[in-house]
C-alpha atoms as a PDB file:
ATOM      1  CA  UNK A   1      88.454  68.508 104.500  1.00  0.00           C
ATOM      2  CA  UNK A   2      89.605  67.707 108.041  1.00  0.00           C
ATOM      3  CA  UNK A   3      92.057  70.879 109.885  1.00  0.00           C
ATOM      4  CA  UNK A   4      95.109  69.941 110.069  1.00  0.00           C
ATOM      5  CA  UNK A   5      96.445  69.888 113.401  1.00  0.00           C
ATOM      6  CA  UNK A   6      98.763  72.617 114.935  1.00  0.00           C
ATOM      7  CA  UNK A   7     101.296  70.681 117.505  1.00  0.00           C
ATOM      8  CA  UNK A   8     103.850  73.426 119.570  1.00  0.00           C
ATOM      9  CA  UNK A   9     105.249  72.273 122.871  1.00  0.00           C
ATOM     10  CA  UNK A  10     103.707  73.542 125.565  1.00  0.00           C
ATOM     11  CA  UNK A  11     106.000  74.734 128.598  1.00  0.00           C
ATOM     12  CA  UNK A  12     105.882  75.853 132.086  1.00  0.00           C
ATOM     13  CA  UNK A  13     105.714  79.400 132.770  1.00  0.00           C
ATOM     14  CA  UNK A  14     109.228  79.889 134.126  1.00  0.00           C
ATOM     15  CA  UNK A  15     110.492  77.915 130.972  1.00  0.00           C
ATOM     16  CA  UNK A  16     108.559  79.353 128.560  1.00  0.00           C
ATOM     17  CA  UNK A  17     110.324  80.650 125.135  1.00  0.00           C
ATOM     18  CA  UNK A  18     108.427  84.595 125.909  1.00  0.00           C
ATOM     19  CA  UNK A  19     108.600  84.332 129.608  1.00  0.00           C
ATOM     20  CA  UNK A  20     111.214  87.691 130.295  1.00  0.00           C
ATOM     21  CA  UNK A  21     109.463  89.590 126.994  1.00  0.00           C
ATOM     22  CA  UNK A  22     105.679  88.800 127.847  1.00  0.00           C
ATOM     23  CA  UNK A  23     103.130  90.242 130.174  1.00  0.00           C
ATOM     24  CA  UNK A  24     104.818  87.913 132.989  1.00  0.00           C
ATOM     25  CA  UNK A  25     108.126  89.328 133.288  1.00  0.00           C
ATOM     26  CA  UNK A  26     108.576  90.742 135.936  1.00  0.00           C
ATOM     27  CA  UNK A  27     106.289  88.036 137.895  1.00  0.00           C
ATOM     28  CA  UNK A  28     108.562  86.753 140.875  1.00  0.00           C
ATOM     29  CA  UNK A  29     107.778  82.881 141.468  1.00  0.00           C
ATOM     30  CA  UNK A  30     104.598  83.063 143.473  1.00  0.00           C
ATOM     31  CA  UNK A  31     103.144  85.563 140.425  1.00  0.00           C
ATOM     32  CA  UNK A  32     103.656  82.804 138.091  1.00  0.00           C
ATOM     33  CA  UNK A  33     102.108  80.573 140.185  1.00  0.00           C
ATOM     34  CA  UNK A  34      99.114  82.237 139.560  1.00  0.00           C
ATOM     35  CA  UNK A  35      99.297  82.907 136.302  1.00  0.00           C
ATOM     36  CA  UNK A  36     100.202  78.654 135.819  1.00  0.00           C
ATOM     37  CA  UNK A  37      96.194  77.831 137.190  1.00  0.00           C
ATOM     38  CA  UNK A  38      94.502  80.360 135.137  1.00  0.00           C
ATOM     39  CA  UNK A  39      96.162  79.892 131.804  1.00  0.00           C
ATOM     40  CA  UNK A  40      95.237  77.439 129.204  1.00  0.00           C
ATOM     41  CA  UNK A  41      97.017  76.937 125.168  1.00  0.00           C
ATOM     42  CA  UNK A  42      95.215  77.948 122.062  1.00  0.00           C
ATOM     43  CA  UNK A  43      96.980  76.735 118.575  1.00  0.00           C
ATOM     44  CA  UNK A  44      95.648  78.223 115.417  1.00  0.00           C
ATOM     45  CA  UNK A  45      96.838  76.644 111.881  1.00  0.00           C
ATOM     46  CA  UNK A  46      97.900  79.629 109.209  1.00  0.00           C
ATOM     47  CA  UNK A  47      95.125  81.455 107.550  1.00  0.00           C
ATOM     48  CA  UNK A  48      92.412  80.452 110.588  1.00  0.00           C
ATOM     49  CA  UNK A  49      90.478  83.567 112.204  1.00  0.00           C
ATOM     50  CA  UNK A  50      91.045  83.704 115.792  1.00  0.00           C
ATOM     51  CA  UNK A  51      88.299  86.248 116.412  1.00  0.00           C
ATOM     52  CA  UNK A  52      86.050  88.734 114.352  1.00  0.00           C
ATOM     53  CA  UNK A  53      86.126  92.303 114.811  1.00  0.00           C
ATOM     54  CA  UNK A  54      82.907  93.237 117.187  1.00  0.00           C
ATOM     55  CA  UNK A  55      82.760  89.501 118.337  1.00  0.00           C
ATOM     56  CA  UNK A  56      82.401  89.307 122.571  1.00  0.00           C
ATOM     57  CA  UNK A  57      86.422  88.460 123.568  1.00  0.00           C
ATOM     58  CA  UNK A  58      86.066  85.931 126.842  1.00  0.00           C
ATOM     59  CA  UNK A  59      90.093  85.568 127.021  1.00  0.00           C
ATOM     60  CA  UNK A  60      93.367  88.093 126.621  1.00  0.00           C
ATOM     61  CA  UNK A  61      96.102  86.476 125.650  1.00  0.00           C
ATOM     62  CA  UNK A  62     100.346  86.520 124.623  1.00  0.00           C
ATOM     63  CA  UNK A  63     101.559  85.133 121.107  1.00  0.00           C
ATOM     64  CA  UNK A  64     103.782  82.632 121.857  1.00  0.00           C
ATOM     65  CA  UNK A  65     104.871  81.240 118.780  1.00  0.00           C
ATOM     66  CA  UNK A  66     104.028  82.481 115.214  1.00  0.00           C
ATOM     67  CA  UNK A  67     102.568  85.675 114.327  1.00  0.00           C
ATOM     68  CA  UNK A  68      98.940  86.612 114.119  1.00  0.00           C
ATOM     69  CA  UNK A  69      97.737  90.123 112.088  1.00  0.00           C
ATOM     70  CA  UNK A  70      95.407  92.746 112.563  1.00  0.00           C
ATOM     71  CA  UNK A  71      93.151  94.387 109.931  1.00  0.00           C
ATOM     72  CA  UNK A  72      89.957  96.168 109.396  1.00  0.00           C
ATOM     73  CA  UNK A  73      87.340  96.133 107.206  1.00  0.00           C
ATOM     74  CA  UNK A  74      85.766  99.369 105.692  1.00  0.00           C
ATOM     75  CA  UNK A  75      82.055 100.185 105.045  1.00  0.00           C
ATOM     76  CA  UNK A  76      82.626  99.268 101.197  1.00  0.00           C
ATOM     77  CA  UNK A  77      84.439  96.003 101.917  1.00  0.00           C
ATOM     78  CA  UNK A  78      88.083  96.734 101.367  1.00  0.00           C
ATOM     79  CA  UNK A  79      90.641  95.372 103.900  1.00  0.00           C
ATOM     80  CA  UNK A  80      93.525  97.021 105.610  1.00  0.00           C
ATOM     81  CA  UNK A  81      96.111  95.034 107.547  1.00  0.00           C
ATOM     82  CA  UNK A  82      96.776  97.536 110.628  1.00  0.00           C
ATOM     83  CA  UNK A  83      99.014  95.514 112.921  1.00  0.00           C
ATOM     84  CA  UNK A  84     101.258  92.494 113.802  1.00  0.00           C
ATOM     85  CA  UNK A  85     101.307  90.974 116.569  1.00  0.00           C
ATOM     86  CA  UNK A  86     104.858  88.516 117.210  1.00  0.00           C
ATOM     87  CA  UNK A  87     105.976  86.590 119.433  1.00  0.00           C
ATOM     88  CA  UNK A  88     105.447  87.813 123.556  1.00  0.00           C
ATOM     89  CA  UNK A  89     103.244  90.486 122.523  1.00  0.00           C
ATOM     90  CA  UNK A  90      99.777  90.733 123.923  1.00  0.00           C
ATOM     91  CA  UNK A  91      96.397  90.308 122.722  1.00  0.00           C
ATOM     92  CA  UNK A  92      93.106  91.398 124.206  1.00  0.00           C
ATOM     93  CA  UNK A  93      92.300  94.682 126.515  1.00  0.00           C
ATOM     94  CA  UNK A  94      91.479  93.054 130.021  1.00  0.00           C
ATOM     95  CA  UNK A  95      88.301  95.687 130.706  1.00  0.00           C
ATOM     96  CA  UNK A  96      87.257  95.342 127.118  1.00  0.00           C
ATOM     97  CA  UNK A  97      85.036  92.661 125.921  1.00  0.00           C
ATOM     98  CA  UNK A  98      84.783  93.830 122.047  1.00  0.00           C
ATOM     99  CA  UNK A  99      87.649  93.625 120.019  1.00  0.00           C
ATOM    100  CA  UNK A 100      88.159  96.045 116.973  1.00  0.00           C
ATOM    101  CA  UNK A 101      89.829  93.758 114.568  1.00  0.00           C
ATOM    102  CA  UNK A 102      90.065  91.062 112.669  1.00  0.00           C
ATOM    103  CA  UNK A 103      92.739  88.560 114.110  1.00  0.00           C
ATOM    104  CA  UNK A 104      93.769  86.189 111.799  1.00  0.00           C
ATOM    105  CA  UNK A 105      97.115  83.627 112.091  1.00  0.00           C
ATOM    106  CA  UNK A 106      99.319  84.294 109.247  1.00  0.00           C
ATOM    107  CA  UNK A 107     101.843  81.568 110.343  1.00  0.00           C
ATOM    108  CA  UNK A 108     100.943  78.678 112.545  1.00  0.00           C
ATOM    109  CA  UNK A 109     100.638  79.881 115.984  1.00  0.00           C
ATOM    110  CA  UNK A 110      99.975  79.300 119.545  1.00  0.00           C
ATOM    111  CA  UNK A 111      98.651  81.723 122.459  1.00  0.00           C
ATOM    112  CA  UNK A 112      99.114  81.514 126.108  1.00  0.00           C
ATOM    113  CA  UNK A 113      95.409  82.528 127.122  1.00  0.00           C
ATOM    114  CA  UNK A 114      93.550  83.461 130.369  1.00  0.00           C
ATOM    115  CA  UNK A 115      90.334  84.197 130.310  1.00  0.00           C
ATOM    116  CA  UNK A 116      89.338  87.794 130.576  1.00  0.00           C
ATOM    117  CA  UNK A 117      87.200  87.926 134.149  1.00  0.00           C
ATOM    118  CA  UNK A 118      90.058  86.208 136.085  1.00  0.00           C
ATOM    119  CA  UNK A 119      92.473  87.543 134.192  1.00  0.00           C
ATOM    120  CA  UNK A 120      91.349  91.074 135.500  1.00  0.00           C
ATOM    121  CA  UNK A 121      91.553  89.895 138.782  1.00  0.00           C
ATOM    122  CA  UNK A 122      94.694  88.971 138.911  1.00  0.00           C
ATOM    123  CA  UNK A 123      95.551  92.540 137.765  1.00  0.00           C
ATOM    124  CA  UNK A 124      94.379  93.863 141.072  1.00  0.00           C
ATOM    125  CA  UNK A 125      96.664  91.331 143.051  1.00  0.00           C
ATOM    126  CA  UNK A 126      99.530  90.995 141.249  1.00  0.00           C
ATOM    127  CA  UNK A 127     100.886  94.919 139.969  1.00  0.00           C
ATOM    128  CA  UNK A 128     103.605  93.011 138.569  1.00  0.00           C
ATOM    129  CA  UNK A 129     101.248  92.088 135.679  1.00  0.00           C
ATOM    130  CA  UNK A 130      99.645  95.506 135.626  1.00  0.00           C
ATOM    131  CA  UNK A 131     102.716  97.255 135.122  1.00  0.00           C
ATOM    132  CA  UNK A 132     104.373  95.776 132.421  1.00  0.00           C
ATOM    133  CA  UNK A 133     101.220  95.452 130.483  1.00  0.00           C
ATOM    134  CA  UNK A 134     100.773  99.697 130.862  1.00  0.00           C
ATOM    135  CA  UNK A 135     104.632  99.169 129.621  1.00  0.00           C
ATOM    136  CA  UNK A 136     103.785  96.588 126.796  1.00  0.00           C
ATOM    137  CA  UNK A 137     100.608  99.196 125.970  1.00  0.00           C
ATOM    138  CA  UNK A 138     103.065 102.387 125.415  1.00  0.00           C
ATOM    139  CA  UNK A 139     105.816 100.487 123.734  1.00  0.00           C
ATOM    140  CA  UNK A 140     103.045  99.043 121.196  1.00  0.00           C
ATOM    141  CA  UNK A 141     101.602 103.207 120.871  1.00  0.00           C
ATOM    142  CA  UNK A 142     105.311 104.304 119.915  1.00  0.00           C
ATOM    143  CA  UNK A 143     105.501 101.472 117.492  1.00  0.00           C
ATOM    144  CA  UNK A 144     102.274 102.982 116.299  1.00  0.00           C
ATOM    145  CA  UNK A 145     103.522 106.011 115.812  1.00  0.00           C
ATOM    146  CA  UNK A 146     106.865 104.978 114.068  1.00  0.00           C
ATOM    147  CA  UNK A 147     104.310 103.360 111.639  1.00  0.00           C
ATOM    148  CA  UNK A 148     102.867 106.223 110.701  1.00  0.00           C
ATOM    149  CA  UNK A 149     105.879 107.821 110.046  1.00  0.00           C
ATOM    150  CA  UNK A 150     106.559 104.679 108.200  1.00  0.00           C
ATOM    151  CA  UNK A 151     103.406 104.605 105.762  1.00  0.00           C
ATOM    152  CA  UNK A 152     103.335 108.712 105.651  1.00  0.00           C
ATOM    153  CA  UNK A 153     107.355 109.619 104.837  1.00  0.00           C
ATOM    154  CA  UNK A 154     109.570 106.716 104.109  1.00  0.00           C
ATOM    155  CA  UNK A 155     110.220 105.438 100.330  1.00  0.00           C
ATOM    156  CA  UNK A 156     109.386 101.917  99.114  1.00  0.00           C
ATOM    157  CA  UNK A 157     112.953 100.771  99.873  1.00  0.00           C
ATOM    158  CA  UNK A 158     112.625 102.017 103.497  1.00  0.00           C
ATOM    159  CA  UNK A 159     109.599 100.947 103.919  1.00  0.00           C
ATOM    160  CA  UNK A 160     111.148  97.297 103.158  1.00  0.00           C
ATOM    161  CA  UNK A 161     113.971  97.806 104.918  1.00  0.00           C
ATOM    162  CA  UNK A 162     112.792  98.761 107.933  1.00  0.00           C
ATOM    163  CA  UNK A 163     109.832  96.243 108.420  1.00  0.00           C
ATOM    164  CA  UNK A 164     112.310  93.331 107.523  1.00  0.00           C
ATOM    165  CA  UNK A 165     114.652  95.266 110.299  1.00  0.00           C
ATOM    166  CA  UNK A 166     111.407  95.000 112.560  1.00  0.00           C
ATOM    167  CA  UNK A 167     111.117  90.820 112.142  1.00  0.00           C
ATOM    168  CA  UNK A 168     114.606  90.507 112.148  1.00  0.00           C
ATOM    169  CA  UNK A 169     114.807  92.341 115.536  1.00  0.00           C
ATOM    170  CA  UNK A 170     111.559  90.856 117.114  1.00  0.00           C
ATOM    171  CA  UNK A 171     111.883  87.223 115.394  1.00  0.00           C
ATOM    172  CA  UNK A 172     115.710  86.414 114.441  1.00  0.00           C
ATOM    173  CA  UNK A 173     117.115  88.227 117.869  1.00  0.00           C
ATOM    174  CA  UNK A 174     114.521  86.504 119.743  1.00  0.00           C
ATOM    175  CA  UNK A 175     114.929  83.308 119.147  1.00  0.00           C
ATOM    176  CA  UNK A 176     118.557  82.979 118.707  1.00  0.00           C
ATOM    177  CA  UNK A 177     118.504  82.450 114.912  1.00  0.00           C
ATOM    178  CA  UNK A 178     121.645  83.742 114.438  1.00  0.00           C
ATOM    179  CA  UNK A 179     124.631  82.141 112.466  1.00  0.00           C
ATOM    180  CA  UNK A 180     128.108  83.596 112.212  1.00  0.00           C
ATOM    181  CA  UNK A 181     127.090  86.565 112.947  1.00  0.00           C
ATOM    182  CA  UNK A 182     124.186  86.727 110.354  1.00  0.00           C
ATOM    183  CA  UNK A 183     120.311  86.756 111.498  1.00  0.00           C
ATOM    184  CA  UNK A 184     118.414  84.667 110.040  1.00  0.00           C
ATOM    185  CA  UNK A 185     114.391  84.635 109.876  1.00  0.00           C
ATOM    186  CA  UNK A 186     111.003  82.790 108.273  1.00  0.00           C
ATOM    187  CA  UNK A 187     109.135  86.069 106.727  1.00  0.00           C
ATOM    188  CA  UNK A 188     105.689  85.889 108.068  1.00  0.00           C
ATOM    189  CA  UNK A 189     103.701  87.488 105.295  1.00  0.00           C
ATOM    190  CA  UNK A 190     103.532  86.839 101.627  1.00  0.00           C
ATOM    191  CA  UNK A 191     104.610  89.472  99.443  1.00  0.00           C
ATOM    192  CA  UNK A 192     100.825  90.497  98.549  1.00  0.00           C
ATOM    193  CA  UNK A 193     100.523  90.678 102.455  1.00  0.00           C
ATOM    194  CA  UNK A 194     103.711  92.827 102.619  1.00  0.00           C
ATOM    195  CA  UNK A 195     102.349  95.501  99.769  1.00  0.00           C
ATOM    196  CA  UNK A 196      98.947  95.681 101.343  1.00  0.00           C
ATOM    197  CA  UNK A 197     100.799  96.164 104.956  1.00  0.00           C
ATOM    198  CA  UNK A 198     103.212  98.676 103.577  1.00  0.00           C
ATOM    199  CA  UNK A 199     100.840 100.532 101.496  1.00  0.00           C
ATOM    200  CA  UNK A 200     102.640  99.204  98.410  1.00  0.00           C
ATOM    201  CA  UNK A 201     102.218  97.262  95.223  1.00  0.00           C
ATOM    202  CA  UNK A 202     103.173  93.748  94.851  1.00  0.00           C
ATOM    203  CA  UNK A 203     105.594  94.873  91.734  1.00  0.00           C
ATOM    204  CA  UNK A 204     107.043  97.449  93.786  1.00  0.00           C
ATOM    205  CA  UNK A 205     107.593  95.069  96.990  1.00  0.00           C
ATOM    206  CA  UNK A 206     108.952  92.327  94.863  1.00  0.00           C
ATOM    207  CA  UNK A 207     111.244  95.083  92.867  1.00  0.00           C
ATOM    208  CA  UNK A 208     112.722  96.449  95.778  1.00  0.00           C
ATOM    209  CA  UNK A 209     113.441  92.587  97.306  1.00  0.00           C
ATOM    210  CA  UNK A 210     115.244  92.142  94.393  1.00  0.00           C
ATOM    211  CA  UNK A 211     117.402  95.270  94.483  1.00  0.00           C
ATOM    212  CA  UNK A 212     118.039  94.584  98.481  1.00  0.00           C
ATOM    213  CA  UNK A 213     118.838  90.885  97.856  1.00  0.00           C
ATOM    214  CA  UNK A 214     121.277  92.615  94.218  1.00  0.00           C
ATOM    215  CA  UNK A 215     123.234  95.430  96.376  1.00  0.00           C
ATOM    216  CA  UNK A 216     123.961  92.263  99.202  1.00  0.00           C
ATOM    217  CA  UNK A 217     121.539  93.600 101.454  1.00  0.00           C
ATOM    218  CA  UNK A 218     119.952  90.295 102.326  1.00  0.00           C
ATOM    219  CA  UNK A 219     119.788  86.814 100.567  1.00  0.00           C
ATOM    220  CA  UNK A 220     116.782  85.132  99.934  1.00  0.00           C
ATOM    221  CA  UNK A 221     116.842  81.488 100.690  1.00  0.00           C
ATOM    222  CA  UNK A 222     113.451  79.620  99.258  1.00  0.00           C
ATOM    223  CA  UNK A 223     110.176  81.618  99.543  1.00  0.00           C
ATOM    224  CA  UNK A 224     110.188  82.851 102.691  1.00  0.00           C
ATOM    225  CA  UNK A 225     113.217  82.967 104.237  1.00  0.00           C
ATOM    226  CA  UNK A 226     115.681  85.767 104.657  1.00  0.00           C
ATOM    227  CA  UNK A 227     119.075  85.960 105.634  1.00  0.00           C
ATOM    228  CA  UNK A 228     120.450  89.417 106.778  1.00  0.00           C
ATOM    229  CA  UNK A 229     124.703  89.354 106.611  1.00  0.00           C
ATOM    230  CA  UNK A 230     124.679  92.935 108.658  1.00  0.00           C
ATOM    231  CA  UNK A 231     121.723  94.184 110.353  1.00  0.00           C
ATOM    232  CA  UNK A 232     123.599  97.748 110.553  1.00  0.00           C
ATOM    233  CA  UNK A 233     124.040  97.811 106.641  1.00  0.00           C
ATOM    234  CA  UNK A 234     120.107  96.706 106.687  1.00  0.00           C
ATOM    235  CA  UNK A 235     119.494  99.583 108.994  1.00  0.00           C
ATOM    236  CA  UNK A 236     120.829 102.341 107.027  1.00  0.00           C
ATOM    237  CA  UNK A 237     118.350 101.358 104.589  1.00  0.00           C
ATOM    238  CA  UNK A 238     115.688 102.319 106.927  1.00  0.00           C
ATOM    239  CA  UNK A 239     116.325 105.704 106.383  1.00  0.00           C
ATOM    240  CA  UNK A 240     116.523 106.155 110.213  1.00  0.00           C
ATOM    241  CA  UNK A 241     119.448 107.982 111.840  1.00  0.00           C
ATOM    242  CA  UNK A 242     121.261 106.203 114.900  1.00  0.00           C
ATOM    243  CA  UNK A 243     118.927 108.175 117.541  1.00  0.00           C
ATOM    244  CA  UNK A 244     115.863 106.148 115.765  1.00  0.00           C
ATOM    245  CA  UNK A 245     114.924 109.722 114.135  1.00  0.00           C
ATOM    246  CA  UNK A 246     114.829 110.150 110.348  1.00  0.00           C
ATOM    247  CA  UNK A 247     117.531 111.833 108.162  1.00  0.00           C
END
């Protein structure tokens, strides 16, 4: 059967939907410039492998639209989904031509790519670039760490709470999906992805959706998307106290 074909529009840099959340922004005009003649679009349709774990990279590249996930494969084949990666955030290591992961498009997405070589050369001349990827890199190990508290400490209904709190944040605040003072938000994952994610069963993710959307938490409009009437009524389902700690 032919692929279907993925269509996003395709923008300059200084009007691009990521530009002041992506590796380019702090890039003054002349940065961008730069960044315009090496870069080139990739658009993956949902479900479609963008690269194999241990496969040579050639390119780094930022999510533009959609959202792509991580996961790793164990000696006797199980699968763990170890990452997201959403909208501006970064994918690739410049001085690293293996990747460790599968990195597969669970929506239909598009990347903003430069290949790897020129890419790191660009590094050396423009710090802009270099600087708010070493931000992008720490930001992405606290996030790591929050997970872990996450997976390790939190109960199933904080465990949904908070990663719906993470889309809404990264998705719904992003791109301006917000009605009367609701955010709204296209859930990436299916529910089976969510419980394998979370570290949950499908029965308990779809239990504790229900008792969110009962106690007016959120509202569930078709399959997939969710509408949140007060993020901070959403948040103190997180189990997270207002310093980003835990109770």
């Amino acid at each position: 059967m032919a692929q279907r074909q993925v269509a996003f529009p395709q923008a300059d840099c200084a009007e691009c939907p990521i530009r002041h959340r992506a590796v380019c922004a702090r890039c003054e005009a002349d940065e961008l410039e730069q960044l315009e003649a090496i870069k080139y679009y990739r658009n993956y349709e949902a479900g479609q492998t963008i690269i194999w774990a241990g496969d040579k990279m050639d390119f780094v590249a930022s999510v533009v639209h959609g959202v792509a996930a991580l996961t790793q494969t164990m000696e006797d084949g199980r699968r763990q989904m170890v990452g997201l990666l959403l909208p501006s955030d970064f994918l690739g290591r410049p001085n690293r031509e293996h990747v460790a992961y599968d990195v597969t498009a669970t929506t239909d997405l598009q990347l903003c790519c430069f290949r790897r070589v020129p890419f790191q050369d660009l590094l050396s001349s423009t710090p802009h670039v270099g600087q708010r990827l070493l931000e992008m890199t720490l930001d992405e190990l606290d996030a790591a760490r929050e997970w872990m508290l996450l997976l390790g400490r939190k109960t199933a209904r904080e465990k949904i709470a908070s990663f719906l709190s993470i889309i809404a944040r990264r998705d719904a605040t992003a791109q301006g999906n917000v009605r009367k003072g609701e955010l709204t938000f296209e859930l990436p994952l299916t529910r089976e992805a969510m419980a394998d994610y979370l570290g949950l069963t499908l029965e308990t993710v779809s239990r504790q959706m229900s008792s969110l959307k009962k106690d007016g938490v959120i509202r569930l409009e078709g399959k997939r998307r969710i509408v949140i009437p007060d993020f901070e009524a959403l948040m103190d389902e997180t189990g997270d106290d207002a310093d980003g700690g835990v109770y």
